[in-house]
C-alpha atoms as a PDB file:
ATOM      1  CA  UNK A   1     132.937  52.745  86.687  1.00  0.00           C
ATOM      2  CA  UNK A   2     130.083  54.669  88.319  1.00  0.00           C
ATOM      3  CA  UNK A   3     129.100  53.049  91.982  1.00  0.00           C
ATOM      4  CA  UNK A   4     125.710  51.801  92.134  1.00  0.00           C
ATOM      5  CA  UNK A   5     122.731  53.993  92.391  1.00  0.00           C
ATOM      6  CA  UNK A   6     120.511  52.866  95.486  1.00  0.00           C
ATOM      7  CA  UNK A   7     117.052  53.925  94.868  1.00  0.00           C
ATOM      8  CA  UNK A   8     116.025  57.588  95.640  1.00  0.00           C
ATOM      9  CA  UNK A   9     113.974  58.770  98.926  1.00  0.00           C
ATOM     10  CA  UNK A  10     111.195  61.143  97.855  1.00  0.00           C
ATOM     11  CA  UNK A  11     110.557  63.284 101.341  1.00  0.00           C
ATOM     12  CA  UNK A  12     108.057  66.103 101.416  1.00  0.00           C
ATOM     13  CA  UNK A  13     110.129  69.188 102.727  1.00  0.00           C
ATOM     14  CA  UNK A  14     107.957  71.694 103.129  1.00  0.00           C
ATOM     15  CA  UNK A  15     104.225  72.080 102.825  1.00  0.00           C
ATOM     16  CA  UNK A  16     102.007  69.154 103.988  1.00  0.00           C
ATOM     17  CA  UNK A  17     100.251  66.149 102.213  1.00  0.00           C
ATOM     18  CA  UNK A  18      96.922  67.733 102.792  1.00  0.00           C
ATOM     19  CA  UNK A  19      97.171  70.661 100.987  1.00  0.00           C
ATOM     20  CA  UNK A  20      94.477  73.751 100.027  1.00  0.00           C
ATOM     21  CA  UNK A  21      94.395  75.289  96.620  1.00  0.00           C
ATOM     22  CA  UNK A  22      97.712  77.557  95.748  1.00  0.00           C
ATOM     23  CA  UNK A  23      99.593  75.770  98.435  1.00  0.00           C
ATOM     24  CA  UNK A  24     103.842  75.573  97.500  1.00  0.00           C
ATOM     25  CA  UNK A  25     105.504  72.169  98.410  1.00  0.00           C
ATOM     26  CA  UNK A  26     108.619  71.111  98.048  1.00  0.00           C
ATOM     27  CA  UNK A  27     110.150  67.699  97.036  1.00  0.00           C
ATOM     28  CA  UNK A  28     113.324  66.485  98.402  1.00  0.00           C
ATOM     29  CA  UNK A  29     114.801  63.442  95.932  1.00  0.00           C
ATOM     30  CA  UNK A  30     118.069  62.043  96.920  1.00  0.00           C
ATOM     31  CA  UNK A  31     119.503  58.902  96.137  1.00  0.00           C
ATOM     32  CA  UNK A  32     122.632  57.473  98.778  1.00  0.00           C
ATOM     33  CA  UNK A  33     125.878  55.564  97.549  1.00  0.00           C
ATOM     34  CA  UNK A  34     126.712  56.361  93.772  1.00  0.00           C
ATOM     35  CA  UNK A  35     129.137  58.833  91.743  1.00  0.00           C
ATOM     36  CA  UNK A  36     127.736  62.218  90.627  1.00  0.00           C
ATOM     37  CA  UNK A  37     126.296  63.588  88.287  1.00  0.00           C
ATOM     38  CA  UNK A  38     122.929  62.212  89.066  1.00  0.00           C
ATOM     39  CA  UNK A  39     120.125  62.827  86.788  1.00  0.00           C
ATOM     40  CA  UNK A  40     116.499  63.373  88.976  1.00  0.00           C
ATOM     41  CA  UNK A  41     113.332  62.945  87.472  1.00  0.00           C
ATOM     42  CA  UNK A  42     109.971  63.852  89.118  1.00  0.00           C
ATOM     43  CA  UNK A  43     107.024  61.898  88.146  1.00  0.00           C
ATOM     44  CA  UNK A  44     103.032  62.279  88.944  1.00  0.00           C
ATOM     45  CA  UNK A  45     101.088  59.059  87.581  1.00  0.00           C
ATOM     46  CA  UNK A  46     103.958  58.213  85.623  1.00  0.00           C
ATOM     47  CA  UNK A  47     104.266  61.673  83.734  1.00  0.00           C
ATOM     48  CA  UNK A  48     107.666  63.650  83.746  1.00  0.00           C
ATOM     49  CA  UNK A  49     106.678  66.715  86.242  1.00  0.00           C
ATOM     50  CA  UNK A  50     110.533  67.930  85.904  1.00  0.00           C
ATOM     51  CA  UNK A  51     113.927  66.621  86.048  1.00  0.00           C
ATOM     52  CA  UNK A  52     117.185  68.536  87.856  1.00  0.00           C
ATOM     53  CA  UNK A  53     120.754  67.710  87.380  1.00  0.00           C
ATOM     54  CA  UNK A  54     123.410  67.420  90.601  1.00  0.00           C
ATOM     55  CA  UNK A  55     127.148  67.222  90.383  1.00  0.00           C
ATOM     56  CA  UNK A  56     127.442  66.869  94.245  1.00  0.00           C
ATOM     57  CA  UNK A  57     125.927  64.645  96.518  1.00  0.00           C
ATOM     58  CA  UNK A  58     123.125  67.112  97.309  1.00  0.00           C
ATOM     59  CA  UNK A  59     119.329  66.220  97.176  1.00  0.00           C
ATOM     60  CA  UNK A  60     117.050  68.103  93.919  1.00  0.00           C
ATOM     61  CA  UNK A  61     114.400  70.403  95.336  1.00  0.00           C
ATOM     62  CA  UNK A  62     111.218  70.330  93.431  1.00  0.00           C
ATOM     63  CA  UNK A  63     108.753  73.268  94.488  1.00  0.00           C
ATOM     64  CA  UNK A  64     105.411  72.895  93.185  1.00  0.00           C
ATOM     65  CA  UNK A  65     102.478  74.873  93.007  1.00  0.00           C
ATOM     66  CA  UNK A  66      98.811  72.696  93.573  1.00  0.00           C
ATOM     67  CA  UNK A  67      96.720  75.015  91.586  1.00  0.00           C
ATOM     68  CA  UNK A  68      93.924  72.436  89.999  1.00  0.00           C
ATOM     69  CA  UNK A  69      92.430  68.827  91.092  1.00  0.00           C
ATOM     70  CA  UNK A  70      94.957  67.777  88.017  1.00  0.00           C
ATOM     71  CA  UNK A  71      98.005  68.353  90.635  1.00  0.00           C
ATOM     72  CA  UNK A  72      97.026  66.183  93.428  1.00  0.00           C
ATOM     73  CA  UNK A  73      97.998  62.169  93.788  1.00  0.00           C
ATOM     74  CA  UNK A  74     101.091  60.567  93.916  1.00  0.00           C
ATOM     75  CA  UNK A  75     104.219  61.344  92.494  1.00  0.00           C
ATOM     76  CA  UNK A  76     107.956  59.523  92.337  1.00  0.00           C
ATOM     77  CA  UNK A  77     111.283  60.498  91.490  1.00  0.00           C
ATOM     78  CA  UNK A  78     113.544  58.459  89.233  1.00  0.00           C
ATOM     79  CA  UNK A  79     117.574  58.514  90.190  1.00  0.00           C
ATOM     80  CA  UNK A  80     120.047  57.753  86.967  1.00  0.00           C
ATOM     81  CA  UNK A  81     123.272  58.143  85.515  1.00  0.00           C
ATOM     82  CA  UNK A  82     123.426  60.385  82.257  1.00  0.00           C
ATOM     83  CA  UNK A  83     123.172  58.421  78.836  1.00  0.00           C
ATOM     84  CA  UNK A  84     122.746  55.203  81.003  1.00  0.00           C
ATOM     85  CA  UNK A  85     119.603  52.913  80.847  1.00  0.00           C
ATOM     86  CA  UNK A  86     118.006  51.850  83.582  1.00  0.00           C
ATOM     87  CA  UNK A  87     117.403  53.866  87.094  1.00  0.00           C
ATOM     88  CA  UNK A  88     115.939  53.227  90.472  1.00  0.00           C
ATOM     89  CA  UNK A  89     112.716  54.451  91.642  1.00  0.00           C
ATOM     90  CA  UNK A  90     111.967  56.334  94.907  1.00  0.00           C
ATOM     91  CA  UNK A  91     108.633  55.913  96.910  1.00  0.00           C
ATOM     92  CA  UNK A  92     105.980  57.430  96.535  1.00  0.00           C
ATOM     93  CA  UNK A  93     103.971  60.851  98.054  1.00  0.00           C
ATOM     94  CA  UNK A  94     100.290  61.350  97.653  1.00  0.00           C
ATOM     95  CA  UNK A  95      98.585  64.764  97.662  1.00  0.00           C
ATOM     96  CA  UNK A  96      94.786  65.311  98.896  1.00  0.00           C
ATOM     97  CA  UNK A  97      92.617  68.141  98.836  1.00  0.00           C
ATOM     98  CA  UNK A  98      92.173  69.697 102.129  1.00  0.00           C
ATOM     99  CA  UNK A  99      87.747  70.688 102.675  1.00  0.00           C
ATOM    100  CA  UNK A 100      86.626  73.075 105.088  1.00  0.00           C
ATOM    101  CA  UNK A 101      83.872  71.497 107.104  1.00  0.00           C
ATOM    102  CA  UNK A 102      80.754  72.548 106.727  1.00  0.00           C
ATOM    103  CA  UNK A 103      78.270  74.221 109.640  1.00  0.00           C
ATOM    104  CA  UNK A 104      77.685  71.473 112.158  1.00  0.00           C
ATOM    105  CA  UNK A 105      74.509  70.460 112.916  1.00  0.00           C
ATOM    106  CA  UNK A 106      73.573  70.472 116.952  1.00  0.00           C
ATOM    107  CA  UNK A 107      70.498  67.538 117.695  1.00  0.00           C
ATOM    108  CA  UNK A 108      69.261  65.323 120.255  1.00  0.00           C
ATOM    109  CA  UNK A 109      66.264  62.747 120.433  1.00  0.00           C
ATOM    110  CA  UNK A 110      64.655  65.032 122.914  1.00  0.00           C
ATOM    111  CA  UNK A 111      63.883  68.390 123.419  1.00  0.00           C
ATOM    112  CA  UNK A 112      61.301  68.763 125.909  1.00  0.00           C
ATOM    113  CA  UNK A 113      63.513  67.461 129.719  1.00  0.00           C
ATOM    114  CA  UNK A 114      62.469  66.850 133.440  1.00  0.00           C
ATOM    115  CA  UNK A 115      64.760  67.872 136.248  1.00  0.00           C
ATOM    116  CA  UNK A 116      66.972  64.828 136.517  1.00  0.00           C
ATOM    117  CA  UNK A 117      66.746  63.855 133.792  1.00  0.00           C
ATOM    118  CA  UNK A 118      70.044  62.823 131.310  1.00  0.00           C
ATOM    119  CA  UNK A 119      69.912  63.872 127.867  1.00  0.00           C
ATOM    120  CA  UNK A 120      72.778  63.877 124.657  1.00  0.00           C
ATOM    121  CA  UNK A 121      73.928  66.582 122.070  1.00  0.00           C
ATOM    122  CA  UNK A 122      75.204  65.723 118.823  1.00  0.00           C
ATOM    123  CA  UNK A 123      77.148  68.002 116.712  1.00  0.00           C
ATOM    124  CA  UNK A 124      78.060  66.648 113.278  1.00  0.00           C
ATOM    125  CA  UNK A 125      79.919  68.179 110.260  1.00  0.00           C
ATOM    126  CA  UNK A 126      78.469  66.395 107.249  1.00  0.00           C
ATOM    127  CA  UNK A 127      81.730  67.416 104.627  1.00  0.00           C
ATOM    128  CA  UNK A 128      85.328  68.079 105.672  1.00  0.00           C
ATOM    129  CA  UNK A 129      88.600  66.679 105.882  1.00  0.00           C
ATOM    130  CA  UNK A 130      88.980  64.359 108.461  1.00  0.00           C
ATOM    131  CA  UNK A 131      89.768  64.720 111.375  1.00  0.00           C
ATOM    132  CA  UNK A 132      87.318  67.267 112.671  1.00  0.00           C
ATOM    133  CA  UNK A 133      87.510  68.906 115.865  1.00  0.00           C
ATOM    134  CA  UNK A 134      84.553  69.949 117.689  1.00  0.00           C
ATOM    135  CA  UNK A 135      83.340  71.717 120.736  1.00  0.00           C
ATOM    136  CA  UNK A 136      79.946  72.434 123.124  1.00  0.00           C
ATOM    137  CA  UNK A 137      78.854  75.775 124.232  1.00  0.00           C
ATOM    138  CA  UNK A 138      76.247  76.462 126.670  1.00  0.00           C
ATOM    139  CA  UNK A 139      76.039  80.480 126.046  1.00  0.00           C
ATOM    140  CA  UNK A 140      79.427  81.387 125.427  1.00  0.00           C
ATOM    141  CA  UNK A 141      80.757  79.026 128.156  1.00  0.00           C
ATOM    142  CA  UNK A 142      82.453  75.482 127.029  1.00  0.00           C
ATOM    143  CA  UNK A 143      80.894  72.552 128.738  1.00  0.00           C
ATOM    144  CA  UNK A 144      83.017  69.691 127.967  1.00  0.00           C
ATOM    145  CA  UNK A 145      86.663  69.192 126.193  1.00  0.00           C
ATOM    146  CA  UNK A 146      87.096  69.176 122.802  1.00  0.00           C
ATOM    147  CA  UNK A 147      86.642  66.017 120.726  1.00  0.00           C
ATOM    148  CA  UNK A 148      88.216  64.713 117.346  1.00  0.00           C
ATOM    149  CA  UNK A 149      86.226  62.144 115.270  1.00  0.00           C
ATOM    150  CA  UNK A 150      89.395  60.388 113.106  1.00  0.00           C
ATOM    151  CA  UNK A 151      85.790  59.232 111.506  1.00  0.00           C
ATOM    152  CA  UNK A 152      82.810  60.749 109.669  1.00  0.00           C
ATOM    153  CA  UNK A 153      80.520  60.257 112.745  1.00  0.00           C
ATOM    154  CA  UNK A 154      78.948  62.619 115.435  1.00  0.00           C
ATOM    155  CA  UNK A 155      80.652  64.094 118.329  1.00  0.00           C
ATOM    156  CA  UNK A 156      77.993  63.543 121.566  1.00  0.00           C
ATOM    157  CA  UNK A 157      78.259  64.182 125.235  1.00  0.00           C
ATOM    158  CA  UNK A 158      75.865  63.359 128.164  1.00  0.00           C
ATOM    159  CA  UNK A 159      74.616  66.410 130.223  1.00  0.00           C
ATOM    160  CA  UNK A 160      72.032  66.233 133.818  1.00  0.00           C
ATOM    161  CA  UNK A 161      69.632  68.344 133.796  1.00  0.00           C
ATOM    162  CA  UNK A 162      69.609  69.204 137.338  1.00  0.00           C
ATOM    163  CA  UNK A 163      68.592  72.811 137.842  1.00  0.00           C
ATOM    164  CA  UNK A 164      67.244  75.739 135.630  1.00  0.00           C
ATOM    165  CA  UNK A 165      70.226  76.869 134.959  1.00  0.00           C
ATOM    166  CA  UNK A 166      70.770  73.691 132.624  1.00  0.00           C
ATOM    167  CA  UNK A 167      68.327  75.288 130.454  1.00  0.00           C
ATOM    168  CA  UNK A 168      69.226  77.697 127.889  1.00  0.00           C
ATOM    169  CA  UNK A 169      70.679  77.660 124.463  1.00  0.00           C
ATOM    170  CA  UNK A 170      73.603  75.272 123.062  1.00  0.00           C
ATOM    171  CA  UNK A 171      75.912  75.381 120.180  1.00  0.00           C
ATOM    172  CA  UNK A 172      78.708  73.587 119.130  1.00  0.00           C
ATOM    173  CA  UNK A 173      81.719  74.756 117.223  1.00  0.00           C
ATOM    174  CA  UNK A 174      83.615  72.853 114.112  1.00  0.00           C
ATOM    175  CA  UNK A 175      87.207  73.342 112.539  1.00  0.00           C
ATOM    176  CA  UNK A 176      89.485  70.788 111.050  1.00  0.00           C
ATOM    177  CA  UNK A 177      93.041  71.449 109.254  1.00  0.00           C
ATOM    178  CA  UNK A 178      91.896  74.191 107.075  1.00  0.00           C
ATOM    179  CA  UNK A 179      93.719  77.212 108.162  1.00  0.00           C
ATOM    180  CA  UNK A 180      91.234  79.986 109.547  1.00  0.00           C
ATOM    181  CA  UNK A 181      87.898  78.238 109.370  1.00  0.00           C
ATOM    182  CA  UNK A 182      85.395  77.528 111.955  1.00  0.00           C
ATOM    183  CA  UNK A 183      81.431  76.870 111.990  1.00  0.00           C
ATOM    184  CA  UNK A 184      79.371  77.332 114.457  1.00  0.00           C
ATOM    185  CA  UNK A 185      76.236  75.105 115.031  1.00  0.00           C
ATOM    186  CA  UNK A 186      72.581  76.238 114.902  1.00  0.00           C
ATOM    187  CA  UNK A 187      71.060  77.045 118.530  1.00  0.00           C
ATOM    188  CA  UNK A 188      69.414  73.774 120.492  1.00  0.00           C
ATOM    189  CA  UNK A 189      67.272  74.963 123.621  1.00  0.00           C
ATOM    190  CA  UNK A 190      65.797  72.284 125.809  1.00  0.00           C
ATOM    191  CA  UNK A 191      62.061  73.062 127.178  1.00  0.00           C
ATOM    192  CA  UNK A 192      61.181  72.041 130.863  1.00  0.00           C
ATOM    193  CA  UNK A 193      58.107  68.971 130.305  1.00  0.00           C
ATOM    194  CA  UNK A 194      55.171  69.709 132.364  1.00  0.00           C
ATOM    195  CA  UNK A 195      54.868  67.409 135.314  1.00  0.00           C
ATOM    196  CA  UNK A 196      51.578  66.051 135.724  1.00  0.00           C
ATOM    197  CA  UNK A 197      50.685  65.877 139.483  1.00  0.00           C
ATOM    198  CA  UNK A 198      50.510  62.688 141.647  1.00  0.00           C
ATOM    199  CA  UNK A 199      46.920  63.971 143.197  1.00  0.00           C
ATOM    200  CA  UNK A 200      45.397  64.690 139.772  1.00  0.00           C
ATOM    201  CA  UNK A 201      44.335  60.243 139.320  1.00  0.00           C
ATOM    202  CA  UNK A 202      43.371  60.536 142.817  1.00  0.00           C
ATOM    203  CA  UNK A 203      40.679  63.282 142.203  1.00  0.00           C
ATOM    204  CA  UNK A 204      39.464  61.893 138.899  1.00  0.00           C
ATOM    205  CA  UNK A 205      39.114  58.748 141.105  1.00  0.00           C
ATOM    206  CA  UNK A 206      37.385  60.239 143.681  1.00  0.00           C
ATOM    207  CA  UNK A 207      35.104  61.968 141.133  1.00  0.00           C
ATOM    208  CA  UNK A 208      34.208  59.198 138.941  1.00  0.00           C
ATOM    209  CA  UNK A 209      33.139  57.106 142.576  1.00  0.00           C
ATOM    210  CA  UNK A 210      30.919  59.887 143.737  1.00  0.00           C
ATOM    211  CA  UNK A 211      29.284  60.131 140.686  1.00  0.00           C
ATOM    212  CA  UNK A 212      28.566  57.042 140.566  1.00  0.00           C
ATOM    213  CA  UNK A 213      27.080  56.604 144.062  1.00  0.00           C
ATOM    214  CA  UNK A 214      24.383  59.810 142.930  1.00  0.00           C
ATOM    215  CA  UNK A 215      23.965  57.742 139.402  1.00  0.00           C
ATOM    216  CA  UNK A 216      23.055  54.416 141.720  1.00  0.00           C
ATOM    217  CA  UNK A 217      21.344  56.646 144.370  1.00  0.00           C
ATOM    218  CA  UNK A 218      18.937  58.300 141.801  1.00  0.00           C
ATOM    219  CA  UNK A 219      18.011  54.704 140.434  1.00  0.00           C
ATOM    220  CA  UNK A 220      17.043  53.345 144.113  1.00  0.00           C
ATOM    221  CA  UNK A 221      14.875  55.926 144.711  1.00  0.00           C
ATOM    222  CA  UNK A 222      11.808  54.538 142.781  1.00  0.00           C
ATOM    223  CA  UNK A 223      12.194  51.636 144.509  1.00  0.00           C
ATOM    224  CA  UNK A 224      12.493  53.089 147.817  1.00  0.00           C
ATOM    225  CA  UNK A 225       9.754  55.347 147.650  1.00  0.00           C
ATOM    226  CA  UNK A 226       7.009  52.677 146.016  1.00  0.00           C
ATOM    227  CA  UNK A 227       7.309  50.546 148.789  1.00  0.00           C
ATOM    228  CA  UNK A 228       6.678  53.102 151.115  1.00  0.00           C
ATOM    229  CA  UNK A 229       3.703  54.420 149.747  1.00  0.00           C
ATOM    230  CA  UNK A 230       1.785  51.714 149.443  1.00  0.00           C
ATOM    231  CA  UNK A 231       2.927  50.937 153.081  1.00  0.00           C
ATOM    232  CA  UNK A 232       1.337  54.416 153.890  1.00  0.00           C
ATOM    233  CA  UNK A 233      -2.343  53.340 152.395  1.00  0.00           C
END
């Protein structure tokens, strides 16, 4: 009598999970203990993808081709003795469609700065696979390490305006897991906020107070000068 099949393990042995459109993969199905021949059976969503024969104890290869949406999600392999009921299942692999990300968009709340003052960038890829990978430029100078979002959410960092120099234009970069694609950002320039001087209240003070010492002046004079003139008669 045949030994007992265990069930198969389905192992992806070349390609990867996340795949791009005409990507090969290959399937490894093996089952361990049990008497050749062994029948395998690959399955996506419970369809028959294709089946291989082994007389040995060596694993069947499946290499497929994910040319359409139709060829992603999870597939199985079935293990089983010829013209015997039954069979054990393997687990299971799932296939997703790997996105480019899209041209990041570089923000912050503010644009116009003070010296010393600390501001944030954003840079944010609104489609992509996840991860996503990004990167700030300042020119074509990196100002900070690189940072991967697991999540769809914005990548920010903290900069001090300190000096001119801190002005000029900023960009941020974009890539994720799709081979030979990068985005850049639009530009972001901050603008220097005019400082309004300390003196300026001062003066308006001082202005408002002597005009109203000529305004009070000019309406004591009738009543200076009466009483003077009729002192005078």
């Amino acid at each position: 009598f045949p030994e007992m099949l265990s069930n198969p393990k389905l192992v992806l042995l070349q390609g990867t999970l996340n795949v791009v459109m005409k990507q090969n993969v290959t399937l490894s199905c093996l089952s361990g203990p049990g008497s050749p021949p062994v029948r395998y059976t690959l399955f996506k969503h419970n369809q028959q993808v294709s089946a291989l024969n082994r007389s040995d104890l060596t694993p069947a290869l499946f290499t497929l081709t994910i040319s359409s949406a139709s060829d992603l999600g999870e597939y199985k392999c079935k293990a089983e003795y010829n013209n015997s009921s039954g069979g054990k299942y393997s687990n299971s692999l799932s296939f997703s469609l790997l996105e480019p990300v899209s041209k990041p968009v570089l923000s912050s709340p503010t644009s116009q700065v003070k010296k010393g003052q600390s501001v944030t960038l954003s840079c944010f890829s609104e489609n992509g696979s996840l991860p996503i990978t990004y990167l700030f430029f300042k020119g074509t100078q990196n100002i900070s390490p690189q940072k991967t979002m697991q999540q769809r959410e914005a990548a920010v960092i903290f900069l001090f305006i300190d000096s001119l120099s801190d002005f000029g234009t900023y960009k941020c970069k974009a890539n994720n897991s799709f081979p030979n694609n990068t985005k850049y950002s639009n530009g972001f320039n901050f603008t220097l906020a005019e400082e309004r001087s300390h003196s300026q209240p001062l003066i308006i003070s001082l202005g408002l107070i002597l005009l109203l010492l000529i305004i009070g002046f000019a309406l004591a004079i009738p009543f200076l000068i009466i009483p003077l003139y009729k002192a005078s008669e």
